[in-house]
PDB file of N, CA and C in Angstrom:
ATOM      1  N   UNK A   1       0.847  -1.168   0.000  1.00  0.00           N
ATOM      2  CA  UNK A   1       0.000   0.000   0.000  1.00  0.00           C
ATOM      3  C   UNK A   1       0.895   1.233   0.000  1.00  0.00           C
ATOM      4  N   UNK A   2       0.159   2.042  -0.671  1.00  0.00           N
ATOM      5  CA  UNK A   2       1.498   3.750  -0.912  1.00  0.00           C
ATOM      6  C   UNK A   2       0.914   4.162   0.257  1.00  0.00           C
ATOM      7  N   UNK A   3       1.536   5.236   1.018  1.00  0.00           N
ATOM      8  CA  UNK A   3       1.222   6.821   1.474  1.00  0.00           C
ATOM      9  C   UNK A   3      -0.079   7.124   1.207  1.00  0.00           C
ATOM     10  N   UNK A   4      -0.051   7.506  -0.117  1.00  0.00           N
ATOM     11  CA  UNK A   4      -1.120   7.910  -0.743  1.00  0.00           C
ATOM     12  C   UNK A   4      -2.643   7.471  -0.461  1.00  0.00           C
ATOM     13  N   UNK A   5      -2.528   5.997  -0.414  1.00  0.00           N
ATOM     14  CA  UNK A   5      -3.445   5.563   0.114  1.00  0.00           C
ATOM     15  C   UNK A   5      -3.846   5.241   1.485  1.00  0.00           C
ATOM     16  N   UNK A   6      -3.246   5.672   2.126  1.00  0.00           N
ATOM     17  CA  UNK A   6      -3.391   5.994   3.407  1.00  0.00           C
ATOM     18  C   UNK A   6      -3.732   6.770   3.893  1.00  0.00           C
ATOM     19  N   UNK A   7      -3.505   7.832   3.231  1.00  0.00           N
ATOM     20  CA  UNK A   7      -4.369   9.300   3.452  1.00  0.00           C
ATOM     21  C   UNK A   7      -5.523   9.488   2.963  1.00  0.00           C
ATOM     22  N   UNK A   8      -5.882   9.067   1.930  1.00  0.00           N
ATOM     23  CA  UNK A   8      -7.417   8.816   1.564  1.00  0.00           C
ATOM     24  C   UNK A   8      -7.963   7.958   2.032  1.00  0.00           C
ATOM     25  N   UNK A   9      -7.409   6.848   3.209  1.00  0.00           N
ATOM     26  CA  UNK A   9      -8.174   6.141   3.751  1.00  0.00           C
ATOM     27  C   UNK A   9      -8.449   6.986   5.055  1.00  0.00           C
ATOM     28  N   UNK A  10      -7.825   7.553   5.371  1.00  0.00           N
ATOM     29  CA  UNK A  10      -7.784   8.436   7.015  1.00  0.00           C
ATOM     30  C   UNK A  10      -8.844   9.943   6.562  1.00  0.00           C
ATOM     31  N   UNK A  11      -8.821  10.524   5.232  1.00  0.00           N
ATOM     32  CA  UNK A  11      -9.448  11.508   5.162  1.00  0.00           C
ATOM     33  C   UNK A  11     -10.930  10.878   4.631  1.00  0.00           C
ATOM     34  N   UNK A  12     -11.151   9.938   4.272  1.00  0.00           N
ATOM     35  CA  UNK A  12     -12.785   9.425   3.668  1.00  0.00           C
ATOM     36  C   UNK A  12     -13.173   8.819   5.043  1.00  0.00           C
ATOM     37  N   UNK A  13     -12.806   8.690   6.440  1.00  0.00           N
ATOM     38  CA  UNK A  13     -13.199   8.288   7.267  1.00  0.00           C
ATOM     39  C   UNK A  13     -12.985   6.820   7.378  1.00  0.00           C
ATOM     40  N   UNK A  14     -12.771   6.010   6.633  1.00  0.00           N
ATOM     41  CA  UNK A  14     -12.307   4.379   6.821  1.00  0.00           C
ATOM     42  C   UNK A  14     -11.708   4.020   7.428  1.00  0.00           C
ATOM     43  N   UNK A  15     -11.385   2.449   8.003  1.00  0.00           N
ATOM     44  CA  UNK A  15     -10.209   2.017   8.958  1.00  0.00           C
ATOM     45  C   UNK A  15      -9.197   1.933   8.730  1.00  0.00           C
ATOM     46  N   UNK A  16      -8.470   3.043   9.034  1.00  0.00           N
ATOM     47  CA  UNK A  16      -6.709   2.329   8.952  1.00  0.00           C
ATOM     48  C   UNK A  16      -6.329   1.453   9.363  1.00  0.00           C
ATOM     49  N   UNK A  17      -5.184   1.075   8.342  1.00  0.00           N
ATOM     50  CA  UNK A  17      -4.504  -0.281   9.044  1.00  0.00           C
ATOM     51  C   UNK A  17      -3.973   0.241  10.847  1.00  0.00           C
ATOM     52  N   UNK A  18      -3.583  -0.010  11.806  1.00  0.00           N
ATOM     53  CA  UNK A  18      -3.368  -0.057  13.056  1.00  0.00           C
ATOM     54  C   UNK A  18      -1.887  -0.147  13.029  1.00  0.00           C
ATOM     55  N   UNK A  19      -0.940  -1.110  12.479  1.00  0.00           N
ATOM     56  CA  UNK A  19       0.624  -0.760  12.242  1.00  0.00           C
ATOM     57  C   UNK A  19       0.725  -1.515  10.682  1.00  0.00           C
ATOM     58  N   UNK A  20       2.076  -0.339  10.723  1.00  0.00           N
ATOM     59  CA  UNK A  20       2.435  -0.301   9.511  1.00  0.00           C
ATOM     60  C   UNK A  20       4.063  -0.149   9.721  1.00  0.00           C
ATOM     61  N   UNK A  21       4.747  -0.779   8.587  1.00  0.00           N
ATOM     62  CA  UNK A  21       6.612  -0.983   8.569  1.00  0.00           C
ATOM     63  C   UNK A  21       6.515   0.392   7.450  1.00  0.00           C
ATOM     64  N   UNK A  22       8.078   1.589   7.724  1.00  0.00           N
ATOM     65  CA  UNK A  22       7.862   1.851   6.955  1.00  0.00           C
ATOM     66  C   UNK A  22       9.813   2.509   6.761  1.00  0.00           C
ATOM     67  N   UNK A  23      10.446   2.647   5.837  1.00  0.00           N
ATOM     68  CA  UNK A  23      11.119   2.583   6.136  1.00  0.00           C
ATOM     69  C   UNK A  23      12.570   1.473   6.896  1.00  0.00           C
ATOM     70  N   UNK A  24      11.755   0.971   7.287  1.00  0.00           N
ATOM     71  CA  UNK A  24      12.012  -0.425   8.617  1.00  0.00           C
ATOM     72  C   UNK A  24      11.621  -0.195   9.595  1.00  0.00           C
ATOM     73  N   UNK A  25      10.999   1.064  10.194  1.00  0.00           N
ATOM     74  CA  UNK A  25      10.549   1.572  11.144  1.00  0.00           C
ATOM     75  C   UNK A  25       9.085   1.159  11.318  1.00  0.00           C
ATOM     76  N   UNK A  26       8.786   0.442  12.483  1.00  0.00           N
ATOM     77  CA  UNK A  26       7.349   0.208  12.752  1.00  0.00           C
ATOM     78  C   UNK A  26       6.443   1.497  13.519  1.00  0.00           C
ATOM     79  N   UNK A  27       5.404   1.468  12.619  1.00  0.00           N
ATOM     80  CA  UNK A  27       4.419   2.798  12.917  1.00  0.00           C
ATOM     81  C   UNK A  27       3.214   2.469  13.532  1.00  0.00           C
ATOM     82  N   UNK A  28       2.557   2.361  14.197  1.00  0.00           N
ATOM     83  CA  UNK A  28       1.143   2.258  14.909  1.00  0.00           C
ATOM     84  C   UNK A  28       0.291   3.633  14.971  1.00  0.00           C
ATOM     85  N   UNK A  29      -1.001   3.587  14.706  1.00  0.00           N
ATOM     86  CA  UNK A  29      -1.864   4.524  13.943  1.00  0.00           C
ATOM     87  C   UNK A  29      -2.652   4.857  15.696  1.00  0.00           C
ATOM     88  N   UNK A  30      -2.304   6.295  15.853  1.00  0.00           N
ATOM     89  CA  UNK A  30      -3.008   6.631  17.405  1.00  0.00           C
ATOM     90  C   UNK A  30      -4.395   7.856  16.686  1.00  0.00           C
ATOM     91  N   UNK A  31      -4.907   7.208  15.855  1.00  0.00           N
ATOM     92  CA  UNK A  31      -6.018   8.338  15.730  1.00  0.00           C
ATOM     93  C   UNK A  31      -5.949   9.585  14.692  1.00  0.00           C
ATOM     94  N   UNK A  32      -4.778   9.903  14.408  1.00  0.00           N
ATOM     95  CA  UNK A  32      -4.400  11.441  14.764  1.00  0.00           C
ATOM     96  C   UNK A  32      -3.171  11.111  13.443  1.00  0.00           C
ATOM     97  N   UNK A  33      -1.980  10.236  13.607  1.00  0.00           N
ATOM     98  CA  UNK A  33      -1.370   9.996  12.254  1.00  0.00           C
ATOM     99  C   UNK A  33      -0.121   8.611  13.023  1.00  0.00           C
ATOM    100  N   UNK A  34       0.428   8.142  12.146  1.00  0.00           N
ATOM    101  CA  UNK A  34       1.160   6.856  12.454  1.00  0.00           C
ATOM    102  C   UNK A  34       2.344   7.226  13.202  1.00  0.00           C
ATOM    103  N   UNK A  35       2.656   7.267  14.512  1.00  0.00           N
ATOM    104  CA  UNK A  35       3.642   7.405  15.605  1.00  0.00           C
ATOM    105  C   UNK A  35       4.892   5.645  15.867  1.00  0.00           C
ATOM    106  N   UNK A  36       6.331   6.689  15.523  1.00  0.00           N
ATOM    107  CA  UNK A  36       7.122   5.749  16.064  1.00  0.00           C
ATOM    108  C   UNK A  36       7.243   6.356  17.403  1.00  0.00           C
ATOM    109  N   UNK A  37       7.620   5.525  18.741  1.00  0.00           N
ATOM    110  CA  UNK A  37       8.465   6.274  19.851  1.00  0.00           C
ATOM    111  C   UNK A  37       9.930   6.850  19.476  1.00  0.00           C
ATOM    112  N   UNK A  38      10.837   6.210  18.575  1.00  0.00           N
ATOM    113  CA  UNK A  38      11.914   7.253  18.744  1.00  0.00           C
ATOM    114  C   UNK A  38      11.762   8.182  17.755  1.00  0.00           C
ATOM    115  N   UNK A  39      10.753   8.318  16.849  1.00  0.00           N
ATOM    116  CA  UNK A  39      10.760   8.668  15.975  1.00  0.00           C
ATOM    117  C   UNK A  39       9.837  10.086  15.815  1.00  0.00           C
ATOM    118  N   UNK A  40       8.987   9.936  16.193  1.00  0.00           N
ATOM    119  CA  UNK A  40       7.429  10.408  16.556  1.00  0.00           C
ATOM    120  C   UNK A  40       6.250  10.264  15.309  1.00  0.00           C
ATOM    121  N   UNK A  41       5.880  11.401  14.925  1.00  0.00           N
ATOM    122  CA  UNK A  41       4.634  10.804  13.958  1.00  0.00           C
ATOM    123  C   UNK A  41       5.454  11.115  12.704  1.00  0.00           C
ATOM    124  N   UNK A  42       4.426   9.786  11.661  1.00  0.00           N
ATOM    125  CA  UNK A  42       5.058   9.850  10.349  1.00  0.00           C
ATOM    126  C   UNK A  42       4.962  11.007   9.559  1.00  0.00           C
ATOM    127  N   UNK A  43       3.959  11.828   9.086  1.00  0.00           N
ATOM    128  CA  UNK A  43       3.840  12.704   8.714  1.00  0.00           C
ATOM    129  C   UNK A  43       4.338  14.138   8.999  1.00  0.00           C
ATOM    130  N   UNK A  44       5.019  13.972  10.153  1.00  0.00           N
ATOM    131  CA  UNK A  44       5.588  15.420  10.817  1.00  0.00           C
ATOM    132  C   UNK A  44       6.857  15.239   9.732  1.00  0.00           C
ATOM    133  N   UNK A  45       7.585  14.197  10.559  1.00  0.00           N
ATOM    134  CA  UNK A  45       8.974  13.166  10.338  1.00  0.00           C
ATOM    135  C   UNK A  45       9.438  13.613   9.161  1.00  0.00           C
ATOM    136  N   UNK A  46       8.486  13.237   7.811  1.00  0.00           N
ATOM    137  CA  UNK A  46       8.601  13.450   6.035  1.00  0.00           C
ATOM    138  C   UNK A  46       8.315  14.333   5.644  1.00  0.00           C
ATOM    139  N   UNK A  47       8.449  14.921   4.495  1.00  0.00           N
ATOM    140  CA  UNK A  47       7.735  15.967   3.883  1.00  0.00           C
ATOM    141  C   UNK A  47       6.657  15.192   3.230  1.00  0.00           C
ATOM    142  N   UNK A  48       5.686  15.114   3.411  1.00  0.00           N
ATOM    143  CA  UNK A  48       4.681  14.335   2.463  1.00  0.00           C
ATOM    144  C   UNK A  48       4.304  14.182   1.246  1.00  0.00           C
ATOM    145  N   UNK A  49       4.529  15.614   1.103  1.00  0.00           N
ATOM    146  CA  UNK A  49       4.194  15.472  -0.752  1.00  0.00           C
ATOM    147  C   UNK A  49       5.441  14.644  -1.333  1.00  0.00           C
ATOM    148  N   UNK A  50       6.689  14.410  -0.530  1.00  0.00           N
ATOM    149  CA  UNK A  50       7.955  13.585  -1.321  1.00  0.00           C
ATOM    150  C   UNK A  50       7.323  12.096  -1.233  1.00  0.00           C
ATOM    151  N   UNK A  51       7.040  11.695   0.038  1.00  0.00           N
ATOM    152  CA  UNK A  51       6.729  10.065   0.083  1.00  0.00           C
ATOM    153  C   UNK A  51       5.069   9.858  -0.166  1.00  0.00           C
ATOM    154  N   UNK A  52       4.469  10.754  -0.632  1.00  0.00           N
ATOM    155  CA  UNK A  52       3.247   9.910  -1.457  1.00  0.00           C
ATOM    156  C   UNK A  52       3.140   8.471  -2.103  1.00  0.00           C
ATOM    157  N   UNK A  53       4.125   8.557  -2.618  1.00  0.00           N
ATOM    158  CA  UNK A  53       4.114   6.815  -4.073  1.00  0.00           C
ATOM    159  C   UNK A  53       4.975   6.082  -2.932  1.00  0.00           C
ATOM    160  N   UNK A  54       5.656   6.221  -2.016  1.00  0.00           N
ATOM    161  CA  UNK A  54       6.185   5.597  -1.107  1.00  0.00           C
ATOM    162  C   UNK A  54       4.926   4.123  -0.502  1.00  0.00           C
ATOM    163  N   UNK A  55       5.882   3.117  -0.947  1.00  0.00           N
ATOM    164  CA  UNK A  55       5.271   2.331  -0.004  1.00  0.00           C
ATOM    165  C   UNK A  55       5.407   1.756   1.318  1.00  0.00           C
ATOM    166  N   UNK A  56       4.389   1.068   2.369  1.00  0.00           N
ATOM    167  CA  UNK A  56       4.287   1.076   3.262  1.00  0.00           C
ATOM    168  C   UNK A  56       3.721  -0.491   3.515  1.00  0.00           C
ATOM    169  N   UNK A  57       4.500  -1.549   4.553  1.00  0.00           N
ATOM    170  CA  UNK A  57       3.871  -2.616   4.712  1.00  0.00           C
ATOM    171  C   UNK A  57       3.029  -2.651   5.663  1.00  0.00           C
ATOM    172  N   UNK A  58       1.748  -3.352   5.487  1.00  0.00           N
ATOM    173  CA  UNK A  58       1.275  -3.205   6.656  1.00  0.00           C
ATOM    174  C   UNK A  58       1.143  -4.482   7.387  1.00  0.00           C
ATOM    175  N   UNK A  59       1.212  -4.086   8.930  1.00  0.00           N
ATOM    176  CA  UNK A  59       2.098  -5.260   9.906  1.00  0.00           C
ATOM    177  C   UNK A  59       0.164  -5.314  10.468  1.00  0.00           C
ATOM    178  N   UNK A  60       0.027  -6.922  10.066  1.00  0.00           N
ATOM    179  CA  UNK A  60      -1.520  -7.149  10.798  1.00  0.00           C
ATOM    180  C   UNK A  60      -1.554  -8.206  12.168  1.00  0.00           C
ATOM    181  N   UNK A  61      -2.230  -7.747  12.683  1.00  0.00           N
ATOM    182  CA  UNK A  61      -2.209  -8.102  13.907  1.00  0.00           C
ATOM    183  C   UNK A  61      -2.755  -9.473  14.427  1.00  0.00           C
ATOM    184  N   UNK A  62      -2.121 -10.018  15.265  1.00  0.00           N
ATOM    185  CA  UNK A  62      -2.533 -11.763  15.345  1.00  0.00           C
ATOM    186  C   UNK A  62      -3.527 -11.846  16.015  1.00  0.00           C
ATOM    187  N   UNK A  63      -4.931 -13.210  15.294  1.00  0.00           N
ATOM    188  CA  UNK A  63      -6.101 -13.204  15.927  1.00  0.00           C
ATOM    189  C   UNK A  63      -5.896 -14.096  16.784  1.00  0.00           C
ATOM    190  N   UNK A  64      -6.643 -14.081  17.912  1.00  0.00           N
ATOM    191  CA  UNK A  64      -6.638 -14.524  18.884  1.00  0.00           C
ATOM    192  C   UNK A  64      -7.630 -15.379  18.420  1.00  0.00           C
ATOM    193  N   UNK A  65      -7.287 -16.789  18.993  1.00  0.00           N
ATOM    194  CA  UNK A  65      -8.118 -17.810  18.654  1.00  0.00           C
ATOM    195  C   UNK A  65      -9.224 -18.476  20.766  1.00  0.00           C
ATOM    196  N   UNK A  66     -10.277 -17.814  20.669  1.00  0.00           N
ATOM    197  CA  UNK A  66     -11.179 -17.767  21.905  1.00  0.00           C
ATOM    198  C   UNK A  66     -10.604 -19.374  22.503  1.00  0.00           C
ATOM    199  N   UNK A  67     -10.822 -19.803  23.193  1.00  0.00           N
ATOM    200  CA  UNK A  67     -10.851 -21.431  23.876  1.00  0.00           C
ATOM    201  C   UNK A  67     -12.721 -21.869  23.872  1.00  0.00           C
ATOM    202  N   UNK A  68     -12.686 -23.198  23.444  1.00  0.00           N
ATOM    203  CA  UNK A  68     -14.145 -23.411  23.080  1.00  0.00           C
ATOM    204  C   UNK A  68     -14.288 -23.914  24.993  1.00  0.00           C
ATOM    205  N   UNK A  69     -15.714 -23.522  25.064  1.00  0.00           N
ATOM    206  CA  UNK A  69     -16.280 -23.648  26.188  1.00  0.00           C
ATOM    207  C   UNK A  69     -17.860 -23.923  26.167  1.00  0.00           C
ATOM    208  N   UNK A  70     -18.237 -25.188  26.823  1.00  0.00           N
ATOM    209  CA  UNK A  70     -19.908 -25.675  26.730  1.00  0.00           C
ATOM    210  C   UNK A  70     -20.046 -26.088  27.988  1.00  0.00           C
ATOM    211  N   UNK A  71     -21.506 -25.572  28.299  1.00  0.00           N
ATOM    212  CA  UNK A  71     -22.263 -26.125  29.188  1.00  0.00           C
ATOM    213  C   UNK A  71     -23.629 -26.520  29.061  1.00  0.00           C
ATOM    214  N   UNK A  72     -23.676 -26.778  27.651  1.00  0.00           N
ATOM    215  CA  UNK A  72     -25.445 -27.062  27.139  1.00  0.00           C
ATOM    216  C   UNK A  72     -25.668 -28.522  27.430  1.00  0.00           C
ATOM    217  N   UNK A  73     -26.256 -29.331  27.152  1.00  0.00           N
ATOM    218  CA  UNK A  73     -26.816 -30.588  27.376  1.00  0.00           C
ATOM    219  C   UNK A  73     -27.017 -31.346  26.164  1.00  0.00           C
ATOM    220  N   UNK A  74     -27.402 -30.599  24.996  1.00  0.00           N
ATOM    221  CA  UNK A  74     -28.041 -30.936  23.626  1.00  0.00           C
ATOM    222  C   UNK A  74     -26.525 -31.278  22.370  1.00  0.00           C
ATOM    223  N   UNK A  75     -26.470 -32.084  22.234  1.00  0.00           N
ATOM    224  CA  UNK A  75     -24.986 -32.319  21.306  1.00  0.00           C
ATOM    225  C   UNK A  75     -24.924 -31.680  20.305  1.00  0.00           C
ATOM    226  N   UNK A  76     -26.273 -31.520  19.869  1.00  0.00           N
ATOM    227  CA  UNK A  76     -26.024 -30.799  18.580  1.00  0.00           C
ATOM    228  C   UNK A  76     -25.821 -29.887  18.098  1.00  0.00           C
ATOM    229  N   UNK A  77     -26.076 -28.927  19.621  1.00  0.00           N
ATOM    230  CA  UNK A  77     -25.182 -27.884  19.812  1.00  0.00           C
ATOM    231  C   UNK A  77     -23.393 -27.606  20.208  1.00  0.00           C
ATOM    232  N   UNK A  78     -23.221 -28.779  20.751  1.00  0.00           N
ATOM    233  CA  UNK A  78     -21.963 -28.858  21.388  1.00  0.00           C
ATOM    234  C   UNK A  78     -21.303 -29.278  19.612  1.00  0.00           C
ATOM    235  N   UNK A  79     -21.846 -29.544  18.636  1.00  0.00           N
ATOM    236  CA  UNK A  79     -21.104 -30.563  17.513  1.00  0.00           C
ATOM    237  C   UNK A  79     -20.904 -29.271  16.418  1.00  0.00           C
ATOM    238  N   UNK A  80     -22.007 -28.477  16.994  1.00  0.00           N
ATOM    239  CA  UNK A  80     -22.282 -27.075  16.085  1.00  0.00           C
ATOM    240  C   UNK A  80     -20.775 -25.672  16.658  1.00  0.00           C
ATOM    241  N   UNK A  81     -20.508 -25.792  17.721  1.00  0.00           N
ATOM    242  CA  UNK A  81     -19.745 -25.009  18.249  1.00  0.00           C
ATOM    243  C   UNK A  81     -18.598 -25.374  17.455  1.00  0.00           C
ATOM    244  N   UNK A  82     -18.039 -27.087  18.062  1.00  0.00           N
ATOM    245  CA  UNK A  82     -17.024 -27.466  17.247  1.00  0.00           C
ATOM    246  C   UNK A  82     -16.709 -27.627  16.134  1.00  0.00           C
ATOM    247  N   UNK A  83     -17.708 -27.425  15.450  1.00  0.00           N
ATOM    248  CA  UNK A  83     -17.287 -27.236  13.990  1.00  0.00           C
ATOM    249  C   UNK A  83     -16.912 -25.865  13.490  1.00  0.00           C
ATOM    250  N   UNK A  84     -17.497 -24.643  14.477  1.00  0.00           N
ATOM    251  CA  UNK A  84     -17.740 -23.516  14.279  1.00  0.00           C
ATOM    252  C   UNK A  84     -15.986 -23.283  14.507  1.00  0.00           C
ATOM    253  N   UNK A  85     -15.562 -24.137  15.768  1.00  0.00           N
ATOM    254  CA  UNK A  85     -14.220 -24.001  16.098  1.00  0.00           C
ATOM    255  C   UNK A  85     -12.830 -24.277  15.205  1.00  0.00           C
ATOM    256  N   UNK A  86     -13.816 -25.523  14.798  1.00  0.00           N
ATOM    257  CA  UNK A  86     -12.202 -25.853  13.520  1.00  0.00           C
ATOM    258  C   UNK A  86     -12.146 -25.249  12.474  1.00  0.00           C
ATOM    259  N   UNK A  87     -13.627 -24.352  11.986  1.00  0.00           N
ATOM    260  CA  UNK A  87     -13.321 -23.511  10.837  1.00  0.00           C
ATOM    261  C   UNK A  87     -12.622 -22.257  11.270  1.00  0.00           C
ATOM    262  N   UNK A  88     -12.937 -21.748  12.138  1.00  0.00           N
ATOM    263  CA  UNK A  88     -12.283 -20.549  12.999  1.00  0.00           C
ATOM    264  C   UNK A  88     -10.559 -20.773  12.818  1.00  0.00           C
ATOM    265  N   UNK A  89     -10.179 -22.227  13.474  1.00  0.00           N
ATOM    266  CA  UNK A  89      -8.849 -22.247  13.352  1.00  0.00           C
ATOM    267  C   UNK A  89      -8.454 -22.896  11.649  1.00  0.00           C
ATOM    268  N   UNK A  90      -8.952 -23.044  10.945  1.00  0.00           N
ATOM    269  CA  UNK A  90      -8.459 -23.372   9.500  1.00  0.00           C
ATOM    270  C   UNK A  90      -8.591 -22.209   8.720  1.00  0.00           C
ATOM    271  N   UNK A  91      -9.096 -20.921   8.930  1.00  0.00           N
ATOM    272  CA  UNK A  91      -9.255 -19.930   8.435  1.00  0.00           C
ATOM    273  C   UNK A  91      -8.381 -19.126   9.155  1.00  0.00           C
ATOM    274  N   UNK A  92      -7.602 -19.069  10.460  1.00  0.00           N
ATOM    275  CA  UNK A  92      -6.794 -18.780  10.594  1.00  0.00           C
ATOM    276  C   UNK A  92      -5.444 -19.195  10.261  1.00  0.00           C
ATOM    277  N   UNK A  93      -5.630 -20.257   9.944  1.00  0.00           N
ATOM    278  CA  UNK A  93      -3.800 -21.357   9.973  1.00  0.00           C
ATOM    279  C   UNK A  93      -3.995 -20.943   7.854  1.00  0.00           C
ATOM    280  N   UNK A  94      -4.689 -20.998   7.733  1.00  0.00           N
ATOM    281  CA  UNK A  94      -4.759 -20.568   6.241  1.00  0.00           C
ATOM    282  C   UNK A  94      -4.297 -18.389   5.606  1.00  0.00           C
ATOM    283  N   UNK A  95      -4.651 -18.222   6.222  1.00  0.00           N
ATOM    284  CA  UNK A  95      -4.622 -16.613   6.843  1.00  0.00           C
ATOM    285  C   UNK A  95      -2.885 -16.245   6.797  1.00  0.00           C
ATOM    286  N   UNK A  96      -2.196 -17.424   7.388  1.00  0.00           N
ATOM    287  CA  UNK A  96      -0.543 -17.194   7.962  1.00  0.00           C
ATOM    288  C   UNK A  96       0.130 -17.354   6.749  1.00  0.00           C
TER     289      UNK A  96
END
């Protein structure tokens, strides 16, 4: 993803990605514009109009996979969860 598109995702109101590599420098998105700690925010940092076409990786964040838990009585609910569970984790292990 460029710069570029990052700013039209932040000015049309959409979700930014949350971190992003850029440079080699990892950036995390506080609202406001993408902040390193030694660094501070990306956009101060650059001149912007230079790194527009600049690209940017974006670093996505690992899903947490819940722990299955039942206390119903009826199996066919308990058979319905677990299935719900192994697609959960094959759509994640597929995802990596």
């Amino acid at each position: 993803m460029k710069i570029i598109d990052l700013l039209n995702k932040i000015a049309n109101g959409e979700e930014a990605p949350k971190t992003i590599k850029y440079r080699g420098l990892i950036f995390d998105y506080d609202d406001i514009d993408y902040y390193n700690t030694d660094l501070g925010y990306l956009f101060e940092k650059y001149a912007v109009l230079e790194i527009l076409n600049d690209e940017v990786e974006i670093i996505e964040e690992d899903k947490k996979i819940e722990n299955l838990y039942y206390r119903g009585e009826d199996n066919t609910d308990k058979l319905i969860m677990i299935r719900d569970k192994i697609n959960e984790i094959i759509d994640y292990i597929q995802e990596k």
